[in-house]
PDB file of N, CA and C in Angstrom:
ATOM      1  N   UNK A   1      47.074 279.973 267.023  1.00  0.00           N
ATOM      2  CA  UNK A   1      47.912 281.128 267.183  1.00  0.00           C
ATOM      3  C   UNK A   1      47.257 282.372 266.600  1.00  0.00           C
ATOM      4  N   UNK A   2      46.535 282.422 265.482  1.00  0.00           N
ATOM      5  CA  UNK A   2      46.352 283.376 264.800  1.00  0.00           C
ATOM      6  C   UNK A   2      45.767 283.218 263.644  1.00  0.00           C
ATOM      7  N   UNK A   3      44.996 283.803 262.789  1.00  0.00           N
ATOM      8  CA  UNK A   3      44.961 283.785 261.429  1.00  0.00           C
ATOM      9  C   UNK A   3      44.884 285.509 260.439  1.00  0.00           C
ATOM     10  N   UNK A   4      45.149 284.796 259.729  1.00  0.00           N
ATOM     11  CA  UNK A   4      45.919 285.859 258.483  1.00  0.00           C
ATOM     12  C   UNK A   4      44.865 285.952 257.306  1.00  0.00           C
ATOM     13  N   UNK A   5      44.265 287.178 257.257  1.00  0.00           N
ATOM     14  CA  UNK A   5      43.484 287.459 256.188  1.00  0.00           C
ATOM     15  C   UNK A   5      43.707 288.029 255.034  1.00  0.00           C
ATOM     16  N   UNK A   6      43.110 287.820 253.600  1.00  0.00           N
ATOM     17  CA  UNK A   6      43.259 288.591 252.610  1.00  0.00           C
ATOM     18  C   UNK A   6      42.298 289.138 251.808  1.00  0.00           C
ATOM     19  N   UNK A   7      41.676 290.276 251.675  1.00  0.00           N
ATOM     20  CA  UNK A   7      40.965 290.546 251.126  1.00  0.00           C
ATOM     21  C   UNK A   7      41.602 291.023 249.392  1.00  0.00           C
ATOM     22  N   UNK A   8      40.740 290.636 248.473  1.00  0.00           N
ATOM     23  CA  UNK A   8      40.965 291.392 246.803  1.00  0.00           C
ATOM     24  C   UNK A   8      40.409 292.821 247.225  1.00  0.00           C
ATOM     25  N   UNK A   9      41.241 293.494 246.281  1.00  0.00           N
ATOM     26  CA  UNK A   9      40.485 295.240 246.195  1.00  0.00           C
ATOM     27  C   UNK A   9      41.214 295.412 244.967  1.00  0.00           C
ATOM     28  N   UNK A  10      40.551 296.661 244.218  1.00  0.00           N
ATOM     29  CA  UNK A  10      40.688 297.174 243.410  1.00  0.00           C
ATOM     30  C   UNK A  10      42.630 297.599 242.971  1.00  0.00           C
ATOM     31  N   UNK A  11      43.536 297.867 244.231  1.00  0.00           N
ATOM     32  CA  UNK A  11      44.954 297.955 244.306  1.00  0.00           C
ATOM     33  C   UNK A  11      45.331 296.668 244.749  1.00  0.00           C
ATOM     34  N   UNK A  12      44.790 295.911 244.943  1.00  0.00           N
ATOM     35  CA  UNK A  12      45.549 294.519 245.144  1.00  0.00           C
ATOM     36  C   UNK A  12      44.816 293.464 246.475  1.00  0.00           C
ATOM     37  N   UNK A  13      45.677 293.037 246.928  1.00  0.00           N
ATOM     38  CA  UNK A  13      45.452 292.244 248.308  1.00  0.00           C
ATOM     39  C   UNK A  13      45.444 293.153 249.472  1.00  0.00           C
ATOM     40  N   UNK A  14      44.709 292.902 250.362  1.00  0.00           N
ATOM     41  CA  UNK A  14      44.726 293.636 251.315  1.00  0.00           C
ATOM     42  C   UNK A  14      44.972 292.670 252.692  1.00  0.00           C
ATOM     43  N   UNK A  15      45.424 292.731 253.326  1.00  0.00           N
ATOM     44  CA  UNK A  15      46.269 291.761 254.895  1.00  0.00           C
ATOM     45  C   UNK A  15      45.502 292.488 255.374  1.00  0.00           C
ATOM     46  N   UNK A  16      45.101 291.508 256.855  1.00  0.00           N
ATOM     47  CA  UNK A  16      45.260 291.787 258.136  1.00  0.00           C
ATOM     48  C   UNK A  16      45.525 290.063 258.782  1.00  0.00           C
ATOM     49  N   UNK A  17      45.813 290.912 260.178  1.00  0.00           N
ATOM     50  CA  UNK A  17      45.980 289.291 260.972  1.00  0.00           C
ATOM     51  C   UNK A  17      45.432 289.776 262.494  1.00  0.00           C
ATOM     52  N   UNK A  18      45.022 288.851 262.921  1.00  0.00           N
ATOM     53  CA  UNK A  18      44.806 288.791 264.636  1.00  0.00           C
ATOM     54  C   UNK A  18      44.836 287.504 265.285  1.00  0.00           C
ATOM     55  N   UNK A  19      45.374 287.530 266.289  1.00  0.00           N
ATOM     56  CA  UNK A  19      45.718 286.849 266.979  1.00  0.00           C
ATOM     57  C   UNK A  19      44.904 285.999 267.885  1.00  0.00           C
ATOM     58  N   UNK A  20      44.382 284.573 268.130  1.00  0.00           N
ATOM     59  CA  UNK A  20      43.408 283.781 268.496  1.00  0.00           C
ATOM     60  C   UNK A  20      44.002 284.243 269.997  1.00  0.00           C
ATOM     61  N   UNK A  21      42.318 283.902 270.442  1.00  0.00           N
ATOM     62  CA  UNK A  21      42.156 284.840 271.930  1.00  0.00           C
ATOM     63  C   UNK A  21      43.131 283.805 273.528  1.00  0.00           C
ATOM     64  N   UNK A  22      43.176 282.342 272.300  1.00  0.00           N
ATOM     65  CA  UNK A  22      43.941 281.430 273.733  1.00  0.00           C
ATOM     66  C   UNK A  22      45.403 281.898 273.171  1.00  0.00           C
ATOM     67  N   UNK A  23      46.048 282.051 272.211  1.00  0.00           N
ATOM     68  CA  UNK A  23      47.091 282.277 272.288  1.00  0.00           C
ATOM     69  C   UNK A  23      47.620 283.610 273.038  1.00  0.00           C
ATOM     70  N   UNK A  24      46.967 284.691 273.244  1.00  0.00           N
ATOM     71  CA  UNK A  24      47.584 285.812 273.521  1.00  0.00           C
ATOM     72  C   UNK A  24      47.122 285.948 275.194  1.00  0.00           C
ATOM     73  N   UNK A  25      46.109 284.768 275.494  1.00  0.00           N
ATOM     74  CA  UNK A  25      45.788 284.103 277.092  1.00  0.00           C
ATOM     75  C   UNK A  25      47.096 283.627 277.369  1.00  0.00           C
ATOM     76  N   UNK A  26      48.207 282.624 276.735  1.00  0.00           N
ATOM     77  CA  UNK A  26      49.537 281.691 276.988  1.00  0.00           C
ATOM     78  C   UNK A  26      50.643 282.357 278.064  1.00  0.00           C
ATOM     79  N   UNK A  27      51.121 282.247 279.027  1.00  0.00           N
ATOM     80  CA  UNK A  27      52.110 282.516 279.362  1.00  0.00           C
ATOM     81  C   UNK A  27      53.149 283.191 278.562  1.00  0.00           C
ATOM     82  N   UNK A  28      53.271 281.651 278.153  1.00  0.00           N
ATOM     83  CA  UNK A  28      54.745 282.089 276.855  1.00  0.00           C
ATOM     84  C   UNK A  28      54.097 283.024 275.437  1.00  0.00           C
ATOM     85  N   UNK A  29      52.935 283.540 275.344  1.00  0.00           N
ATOM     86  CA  UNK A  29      53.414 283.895 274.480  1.00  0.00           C
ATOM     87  C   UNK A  29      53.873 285.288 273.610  1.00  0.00           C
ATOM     88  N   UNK A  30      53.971 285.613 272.240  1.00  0.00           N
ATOM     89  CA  UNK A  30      55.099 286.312 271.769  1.00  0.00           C
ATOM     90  C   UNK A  30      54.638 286.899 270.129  1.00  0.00           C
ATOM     91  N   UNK A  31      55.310 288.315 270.212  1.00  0.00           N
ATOM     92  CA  UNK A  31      54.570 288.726 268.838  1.00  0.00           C
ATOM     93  C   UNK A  31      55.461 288.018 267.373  1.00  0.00           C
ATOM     94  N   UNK A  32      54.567 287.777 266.378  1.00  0.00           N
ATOM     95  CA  UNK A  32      55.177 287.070 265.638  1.00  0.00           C
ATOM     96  C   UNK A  32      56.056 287.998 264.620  1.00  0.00           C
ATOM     97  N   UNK A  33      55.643 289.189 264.486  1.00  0.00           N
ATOM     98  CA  UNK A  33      56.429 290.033 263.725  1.00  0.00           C
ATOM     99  C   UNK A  33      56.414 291.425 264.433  1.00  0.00           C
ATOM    100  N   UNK A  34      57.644 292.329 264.928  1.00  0.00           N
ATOM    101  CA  UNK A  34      57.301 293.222 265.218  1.00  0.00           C
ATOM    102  C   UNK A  34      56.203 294.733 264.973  1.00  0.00           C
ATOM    103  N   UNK A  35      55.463 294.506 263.988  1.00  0.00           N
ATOM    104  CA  UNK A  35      54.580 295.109 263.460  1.00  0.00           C
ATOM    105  C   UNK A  35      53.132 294.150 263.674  1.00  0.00           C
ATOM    106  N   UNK A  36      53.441 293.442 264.831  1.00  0.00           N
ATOM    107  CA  UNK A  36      51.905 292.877 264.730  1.00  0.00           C
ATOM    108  C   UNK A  36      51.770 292.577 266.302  1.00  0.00           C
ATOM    109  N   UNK A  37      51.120 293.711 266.825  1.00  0.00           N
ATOM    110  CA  UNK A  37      51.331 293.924 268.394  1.00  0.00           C
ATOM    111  C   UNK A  37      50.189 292.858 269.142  1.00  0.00           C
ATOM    112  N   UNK A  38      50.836 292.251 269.934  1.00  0.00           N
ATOM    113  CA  UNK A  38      50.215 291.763 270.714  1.00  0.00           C
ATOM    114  C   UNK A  38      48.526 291.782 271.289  1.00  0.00           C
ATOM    115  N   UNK A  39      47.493 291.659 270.487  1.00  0.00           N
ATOM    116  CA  UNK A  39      46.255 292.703 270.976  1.00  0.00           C
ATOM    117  C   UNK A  39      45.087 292.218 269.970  1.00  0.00           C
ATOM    118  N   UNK A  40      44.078 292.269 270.826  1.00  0.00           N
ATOM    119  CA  UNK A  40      42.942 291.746 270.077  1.00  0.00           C
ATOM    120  C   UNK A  40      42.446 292.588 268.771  1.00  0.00           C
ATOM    121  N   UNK A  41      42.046 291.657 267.539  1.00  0.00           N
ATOM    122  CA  UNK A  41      41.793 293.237 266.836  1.00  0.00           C
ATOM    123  C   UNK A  41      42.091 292.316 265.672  1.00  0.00           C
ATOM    124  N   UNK A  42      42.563 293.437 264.034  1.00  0.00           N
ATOM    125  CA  UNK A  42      42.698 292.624 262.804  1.00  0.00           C
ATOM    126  C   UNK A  42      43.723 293.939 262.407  1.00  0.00           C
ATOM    127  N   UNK A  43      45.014 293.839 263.196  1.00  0.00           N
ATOM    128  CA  UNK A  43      45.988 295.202 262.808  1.00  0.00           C
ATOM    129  C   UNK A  43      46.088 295.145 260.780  1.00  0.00           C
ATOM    130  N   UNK A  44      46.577 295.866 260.074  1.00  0.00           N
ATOM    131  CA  UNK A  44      46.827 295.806 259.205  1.00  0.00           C
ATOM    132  C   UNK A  44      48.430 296.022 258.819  1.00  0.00           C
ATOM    133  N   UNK A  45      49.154 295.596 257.839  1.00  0.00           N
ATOM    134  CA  UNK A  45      50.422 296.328 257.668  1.00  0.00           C
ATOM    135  C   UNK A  45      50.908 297.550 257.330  1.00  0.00           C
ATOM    136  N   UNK A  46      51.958 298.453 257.677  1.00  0.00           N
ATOM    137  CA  UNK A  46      52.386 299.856 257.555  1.00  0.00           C
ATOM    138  C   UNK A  46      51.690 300.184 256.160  1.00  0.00           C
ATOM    139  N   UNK A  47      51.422 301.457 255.554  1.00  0.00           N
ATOM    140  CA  UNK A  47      51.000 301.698 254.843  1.00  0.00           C
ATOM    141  C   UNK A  47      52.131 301.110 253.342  1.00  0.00           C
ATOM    142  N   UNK A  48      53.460 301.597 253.999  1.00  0.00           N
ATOM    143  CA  UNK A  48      54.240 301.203 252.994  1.00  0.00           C
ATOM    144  C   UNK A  48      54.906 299.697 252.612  1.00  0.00           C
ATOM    145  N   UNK A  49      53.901 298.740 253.770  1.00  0.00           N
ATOM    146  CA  UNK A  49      54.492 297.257 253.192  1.00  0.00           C
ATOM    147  C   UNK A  49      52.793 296.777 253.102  1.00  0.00           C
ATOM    148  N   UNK A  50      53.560 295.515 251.960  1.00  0.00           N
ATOM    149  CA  UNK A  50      52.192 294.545 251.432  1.00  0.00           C
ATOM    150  C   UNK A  50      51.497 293.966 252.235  1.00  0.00           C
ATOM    151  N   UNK A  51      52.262 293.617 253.486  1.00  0.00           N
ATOM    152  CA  UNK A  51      51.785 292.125 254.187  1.00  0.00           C
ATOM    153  C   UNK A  51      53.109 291.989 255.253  1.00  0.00           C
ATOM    154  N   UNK A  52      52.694 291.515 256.334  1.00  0.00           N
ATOM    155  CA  UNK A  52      53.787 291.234 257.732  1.00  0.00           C
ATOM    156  C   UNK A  52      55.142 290.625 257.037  1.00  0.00           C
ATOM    157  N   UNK A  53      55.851 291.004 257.831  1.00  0.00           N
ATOM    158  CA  UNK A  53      57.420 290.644 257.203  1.00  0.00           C
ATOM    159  C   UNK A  53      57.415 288.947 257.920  1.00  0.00           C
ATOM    160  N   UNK A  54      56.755 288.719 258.732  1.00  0.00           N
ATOM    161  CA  UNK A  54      56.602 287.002 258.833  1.00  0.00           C
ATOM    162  C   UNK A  54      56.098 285.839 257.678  1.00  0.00           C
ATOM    163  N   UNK A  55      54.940 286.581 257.258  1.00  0.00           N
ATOM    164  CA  UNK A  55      54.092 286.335 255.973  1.00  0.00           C
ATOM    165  C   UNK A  55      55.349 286.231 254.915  1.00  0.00           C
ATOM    166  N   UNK A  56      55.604 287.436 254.293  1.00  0.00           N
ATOM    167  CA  UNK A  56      56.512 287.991 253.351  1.00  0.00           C
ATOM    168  C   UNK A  56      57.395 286.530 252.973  1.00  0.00           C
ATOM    169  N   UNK A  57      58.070 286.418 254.117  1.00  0.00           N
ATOM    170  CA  UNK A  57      59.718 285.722 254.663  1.00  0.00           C
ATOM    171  C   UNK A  57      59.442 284.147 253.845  1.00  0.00           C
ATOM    172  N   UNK A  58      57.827 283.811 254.782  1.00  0.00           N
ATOM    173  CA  UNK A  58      57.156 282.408 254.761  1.00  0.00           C
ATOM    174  C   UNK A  58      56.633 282.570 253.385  1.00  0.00           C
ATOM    175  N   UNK A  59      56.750 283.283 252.470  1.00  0.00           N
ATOM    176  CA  UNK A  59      56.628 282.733 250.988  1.00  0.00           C
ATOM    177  C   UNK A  59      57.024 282.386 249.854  1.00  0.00           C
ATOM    178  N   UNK A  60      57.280 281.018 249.775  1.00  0.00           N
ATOM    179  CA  UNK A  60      58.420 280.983 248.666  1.00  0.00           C
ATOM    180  C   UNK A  60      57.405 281.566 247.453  1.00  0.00           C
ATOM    181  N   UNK A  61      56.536 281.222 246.654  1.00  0.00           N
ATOM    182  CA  UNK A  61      56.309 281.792 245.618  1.00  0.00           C
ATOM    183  C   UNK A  61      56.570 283.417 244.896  1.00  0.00           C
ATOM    184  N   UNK A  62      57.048 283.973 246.232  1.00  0.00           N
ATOM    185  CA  UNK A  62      56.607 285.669 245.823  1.00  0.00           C
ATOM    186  C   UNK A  62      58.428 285.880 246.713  1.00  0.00           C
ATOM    187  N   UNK A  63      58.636 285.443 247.247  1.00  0.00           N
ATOM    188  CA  UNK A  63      60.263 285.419 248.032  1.00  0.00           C
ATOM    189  C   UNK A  63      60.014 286.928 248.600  1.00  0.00           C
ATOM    190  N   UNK A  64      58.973 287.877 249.387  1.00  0.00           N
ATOM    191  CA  UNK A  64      58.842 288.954 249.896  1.00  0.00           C
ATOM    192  C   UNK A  64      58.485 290.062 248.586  1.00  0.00           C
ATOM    193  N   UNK A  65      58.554 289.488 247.375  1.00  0.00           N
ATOM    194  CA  UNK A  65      58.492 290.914 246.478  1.00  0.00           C
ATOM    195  C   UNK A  65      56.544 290.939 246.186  1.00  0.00           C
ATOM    196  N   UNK A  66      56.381 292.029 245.407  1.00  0.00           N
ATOM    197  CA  UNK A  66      55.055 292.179 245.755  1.00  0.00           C
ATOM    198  C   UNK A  66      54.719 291.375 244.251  1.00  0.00           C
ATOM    199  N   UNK A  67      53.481 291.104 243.472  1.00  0.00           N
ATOM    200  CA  UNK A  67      52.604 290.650 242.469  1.00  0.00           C
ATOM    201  C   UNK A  67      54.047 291.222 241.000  1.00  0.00           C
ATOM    202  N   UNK A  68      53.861 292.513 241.581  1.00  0.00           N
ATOM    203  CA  UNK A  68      54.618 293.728 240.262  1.00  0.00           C
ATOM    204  C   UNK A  68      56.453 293.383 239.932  1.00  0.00           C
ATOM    205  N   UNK A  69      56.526 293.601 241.482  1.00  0.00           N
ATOM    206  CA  UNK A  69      57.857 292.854 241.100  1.00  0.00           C
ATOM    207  C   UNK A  69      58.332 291.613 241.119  1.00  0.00           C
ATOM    208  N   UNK A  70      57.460 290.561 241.087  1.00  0.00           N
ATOM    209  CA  UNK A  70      57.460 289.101 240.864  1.00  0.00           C
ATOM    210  C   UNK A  70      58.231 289.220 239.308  1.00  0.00           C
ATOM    211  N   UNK A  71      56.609 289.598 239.012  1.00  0.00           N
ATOM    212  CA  UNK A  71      56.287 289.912 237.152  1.00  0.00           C
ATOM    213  C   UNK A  71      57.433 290.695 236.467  1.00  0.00           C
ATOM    214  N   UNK A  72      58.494 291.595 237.231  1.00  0.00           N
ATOM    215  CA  UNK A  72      59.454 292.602 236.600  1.00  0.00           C
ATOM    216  C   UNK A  72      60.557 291.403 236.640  1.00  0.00           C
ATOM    217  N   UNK A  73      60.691 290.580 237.497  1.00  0.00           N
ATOM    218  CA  UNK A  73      62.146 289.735 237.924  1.00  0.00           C
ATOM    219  C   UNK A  73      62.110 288.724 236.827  1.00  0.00           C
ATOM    220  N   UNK A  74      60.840 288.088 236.422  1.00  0.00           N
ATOM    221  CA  UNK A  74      60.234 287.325 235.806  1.00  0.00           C
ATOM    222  C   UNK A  74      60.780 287.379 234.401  1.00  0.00           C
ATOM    223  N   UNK A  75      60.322 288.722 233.639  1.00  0.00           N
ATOM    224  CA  UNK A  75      60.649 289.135 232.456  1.00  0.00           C
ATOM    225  C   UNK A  75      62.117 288.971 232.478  1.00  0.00           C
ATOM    226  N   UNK A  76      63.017 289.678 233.413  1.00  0.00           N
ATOM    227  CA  UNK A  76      64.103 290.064 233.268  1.00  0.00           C
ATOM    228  C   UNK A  76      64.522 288.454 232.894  1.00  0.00           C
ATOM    229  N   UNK A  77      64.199 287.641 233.472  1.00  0.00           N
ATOM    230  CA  UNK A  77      65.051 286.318 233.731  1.00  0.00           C
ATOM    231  C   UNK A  77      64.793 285.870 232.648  1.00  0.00           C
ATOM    232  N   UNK A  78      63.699 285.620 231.855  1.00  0.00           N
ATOM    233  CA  UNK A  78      63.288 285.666 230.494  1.00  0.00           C
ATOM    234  C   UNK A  78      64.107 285.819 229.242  1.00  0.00           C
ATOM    235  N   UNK A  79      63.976 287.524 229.263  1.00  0.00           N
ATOM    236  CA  UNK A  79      65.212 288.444 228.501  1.00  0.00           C
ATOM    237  C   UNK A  79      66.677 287.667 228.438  1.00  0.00           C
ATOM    238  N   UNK A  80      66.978 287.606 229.534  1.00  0.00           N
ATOM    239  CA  UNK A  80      68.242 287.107 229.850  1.00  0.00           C
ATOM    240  C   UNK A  80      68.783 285.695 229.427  1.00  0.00           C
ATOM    241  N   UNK A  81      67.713 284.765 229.709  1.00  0.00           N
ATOM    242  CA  UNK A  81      67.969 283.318 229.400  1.00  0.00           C
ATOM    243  C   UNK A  81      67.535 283.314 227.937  1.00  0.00           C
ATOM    244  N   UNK A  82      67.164 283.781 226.799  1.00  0.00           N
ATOM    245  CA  UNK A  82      66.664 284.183 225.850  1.00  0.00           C
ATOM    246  C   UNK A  82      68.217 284.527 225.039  1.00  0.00           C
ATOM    247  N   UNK A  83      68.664 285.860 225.708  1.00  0.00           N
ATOM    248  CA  UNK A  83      69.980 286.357 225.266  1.00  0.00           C
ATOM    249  C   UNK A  83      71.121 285.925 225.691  1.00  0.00           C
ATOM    250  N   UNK A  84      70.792 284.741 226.185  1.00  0.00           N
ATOM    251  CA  UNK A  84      72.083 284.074 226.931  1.00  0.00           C
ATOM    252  C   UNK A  84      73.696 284.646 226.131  1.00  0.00           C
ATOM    253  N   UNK A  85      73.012 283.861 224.489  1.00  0.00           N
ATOM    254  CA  UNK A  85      74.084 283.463 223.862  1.00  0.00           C
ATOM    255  C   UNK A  85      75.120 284.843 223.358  1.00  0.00           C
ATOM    256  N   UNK A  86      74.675 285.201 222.708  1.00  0.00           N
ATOM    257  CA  UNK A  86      74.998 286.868 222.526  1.00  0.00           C
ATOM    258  C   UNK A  86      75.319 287.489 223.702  1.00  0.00           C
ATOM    259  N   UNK A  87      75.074 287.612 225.025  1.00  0.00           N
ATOM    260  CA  UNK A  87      75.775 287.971 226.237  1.00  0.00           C
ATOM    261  C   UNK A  87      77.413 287.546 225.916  1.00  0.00           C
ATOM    262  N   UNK A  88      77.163 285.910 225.950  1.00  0.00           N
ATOM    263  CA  UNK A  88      78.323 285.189 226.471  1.00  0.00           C
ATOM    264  C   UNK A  88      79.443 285.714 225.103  1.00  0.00           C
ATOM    265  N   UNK A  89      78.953 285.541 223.866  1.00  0.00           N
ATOM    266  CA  UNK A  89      79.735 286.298 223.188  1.00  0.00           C
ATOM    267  C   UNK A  89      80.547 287.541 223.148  1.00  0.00           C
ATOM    268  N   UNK A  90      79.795 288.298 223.352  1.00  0.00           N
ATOM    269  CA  UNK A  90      79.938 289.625 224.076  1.00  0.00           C
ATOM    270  C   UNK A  90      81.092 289.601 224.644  1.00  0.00           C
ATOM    271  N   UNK A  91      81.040 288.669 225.522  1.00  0.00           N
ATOM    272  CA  UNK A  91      82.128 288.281 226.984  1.00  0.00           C
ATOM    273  C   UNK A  91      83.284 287.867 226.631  1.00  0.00           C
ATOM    274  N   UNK A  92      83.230 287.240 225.233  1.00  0.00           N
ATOM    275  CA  UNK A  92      84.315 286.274 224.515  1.00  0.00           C
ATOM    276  C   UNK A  92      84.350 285.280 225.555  1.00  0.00           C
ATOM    277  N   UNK A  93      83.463 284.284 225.410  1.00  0.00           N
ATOM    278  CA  UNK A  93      83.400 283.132 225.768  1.00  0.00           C
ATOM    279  C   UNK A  93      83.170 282.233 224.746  1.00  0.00           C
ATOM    280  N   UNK A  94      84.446 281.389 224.673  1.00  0.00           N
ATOM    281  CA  UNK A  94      84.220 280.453 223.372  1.00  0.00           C
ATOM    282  C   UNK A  94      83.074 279.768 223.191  1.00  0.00           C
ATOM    283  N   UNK A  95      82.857 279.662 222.078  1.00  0.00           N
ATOM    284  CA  UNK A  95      82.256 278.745 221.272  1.00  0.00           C
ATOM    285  C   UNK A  95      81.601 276.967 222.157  1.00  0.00           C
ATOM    286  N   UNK A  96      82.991 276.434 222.300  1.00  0.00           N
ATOM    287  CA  UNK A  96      82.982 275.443 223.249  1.00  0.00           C
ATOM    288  C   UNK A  96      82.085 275.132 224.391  1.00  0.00           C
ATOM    289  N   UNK A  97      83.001 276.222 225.115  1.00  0.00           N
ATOM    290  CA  UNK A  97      82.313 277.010 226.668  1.00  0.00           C
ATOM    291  C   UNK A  97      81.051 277.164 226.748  1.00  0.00           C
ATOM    292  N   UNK A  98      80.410 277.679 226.081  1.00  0.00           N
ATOM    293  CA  UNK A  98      78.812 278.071 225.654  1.00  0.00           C
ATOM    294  C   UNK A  98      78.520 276.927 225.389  1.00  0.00           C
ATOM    295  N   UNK A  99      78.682 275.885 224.572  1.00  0.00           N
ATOM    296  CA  UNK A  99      78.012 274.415 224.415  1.00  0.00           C
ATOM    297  C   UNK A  99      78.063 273.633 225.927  1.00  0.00           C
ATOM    298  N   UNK A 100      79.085 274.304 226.707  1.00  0.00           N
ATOM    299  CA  UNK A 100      79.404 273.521 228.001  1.00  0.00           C
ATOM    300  C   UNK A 100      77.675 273.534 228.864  1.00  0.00           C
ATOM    301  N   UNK A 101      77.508 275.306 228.726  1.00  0.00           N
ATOM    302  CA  UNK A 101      76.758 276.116 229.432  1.00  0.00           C
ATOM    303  C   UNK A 101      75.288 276.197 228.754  1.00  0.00           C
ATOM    304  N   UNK A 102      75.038 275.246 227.990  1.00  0.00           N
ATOM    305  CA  UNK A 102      73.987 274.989 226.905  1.00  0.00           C
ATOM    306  C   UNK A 102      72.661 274.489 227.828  1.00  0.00           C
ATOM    307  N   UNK A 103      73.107 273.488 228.565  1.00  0.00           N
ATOM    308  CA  UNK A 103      71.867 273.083 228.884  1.00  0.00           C
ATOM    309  C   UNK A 103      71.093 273.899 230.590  1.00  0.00           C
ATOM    310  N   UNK A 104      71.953 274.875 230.830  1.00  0.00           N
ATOM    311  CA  UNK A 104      71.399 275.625 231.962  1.00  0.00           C
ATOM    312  C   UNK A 104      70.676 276.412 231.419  1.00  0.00           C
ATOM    313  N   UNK A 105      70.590 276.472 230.071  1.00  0.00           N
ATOM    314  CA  UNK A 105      70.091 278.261 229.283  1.00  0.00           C
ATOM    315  C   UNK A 105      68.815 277.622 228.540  1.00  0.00           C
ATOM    316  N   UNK A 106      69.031 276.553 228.067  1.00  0.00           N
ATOM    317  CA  UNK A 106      67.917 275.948 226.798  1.00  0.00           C
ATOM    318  C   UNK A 106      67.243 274.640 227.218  1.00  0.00           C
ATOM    319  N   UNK A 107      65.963 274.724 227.319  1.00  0.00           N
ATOM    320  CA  UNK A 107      64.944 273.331 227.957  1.00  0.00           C
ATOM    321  C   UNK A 107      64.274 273.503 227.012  1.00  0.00           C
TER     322      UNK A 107
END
């Protein structure tokens, strides 16, 4: 169908993709993301996205966000599971309740 390139650079990863010459020969066939036109070549993505929204979709490790905001969601979840307890206080959530909710917060 195609293959999907990545180059390292100095700002990050750099995409392109093009499309193998029997697939776009096929009858049936069909662009895989609307930003990746039908056509011989190594298109790249809009200036303002990382990588094809097909790519993006198909990655669980990164779930569409880029390297930066992996790393920002990351911390946050951190912070959070960290401050669980003091949140839940906060909240007036007993004592109890919080021992209920103990082992989702602490491994």
């Amino acid at each position: 169908m195609g293959e999907l390139h990545c180059q390292q650079s100095r700002s990050g990863e750099i995409f392109s993709f093009n499309y193998d010459d029997t697939w776009l020969a096929r009858p049936e066939v069909f662009a895989f993301d609307p930003d990746l036109a039908l056509s011989a070549g190594h298109p790249y993505p809009a200036p303002d996205k990382v990588n094809f929204g097909i790519f993006l979709d198909s990655s669980p490790d990164r779930y569409g966000l880029t390297k930066e905001q992996t790393a920002k969601v990351h911390q946050q979840v951190q912070v959070a599971v960290a401050t669980w307890r003091k949140e839940a206080s906060r909240l007036r959530i007993s004592r109890d309740e919080q021992d209920l909710m103990e082992k989702a917060f602490e491994h």
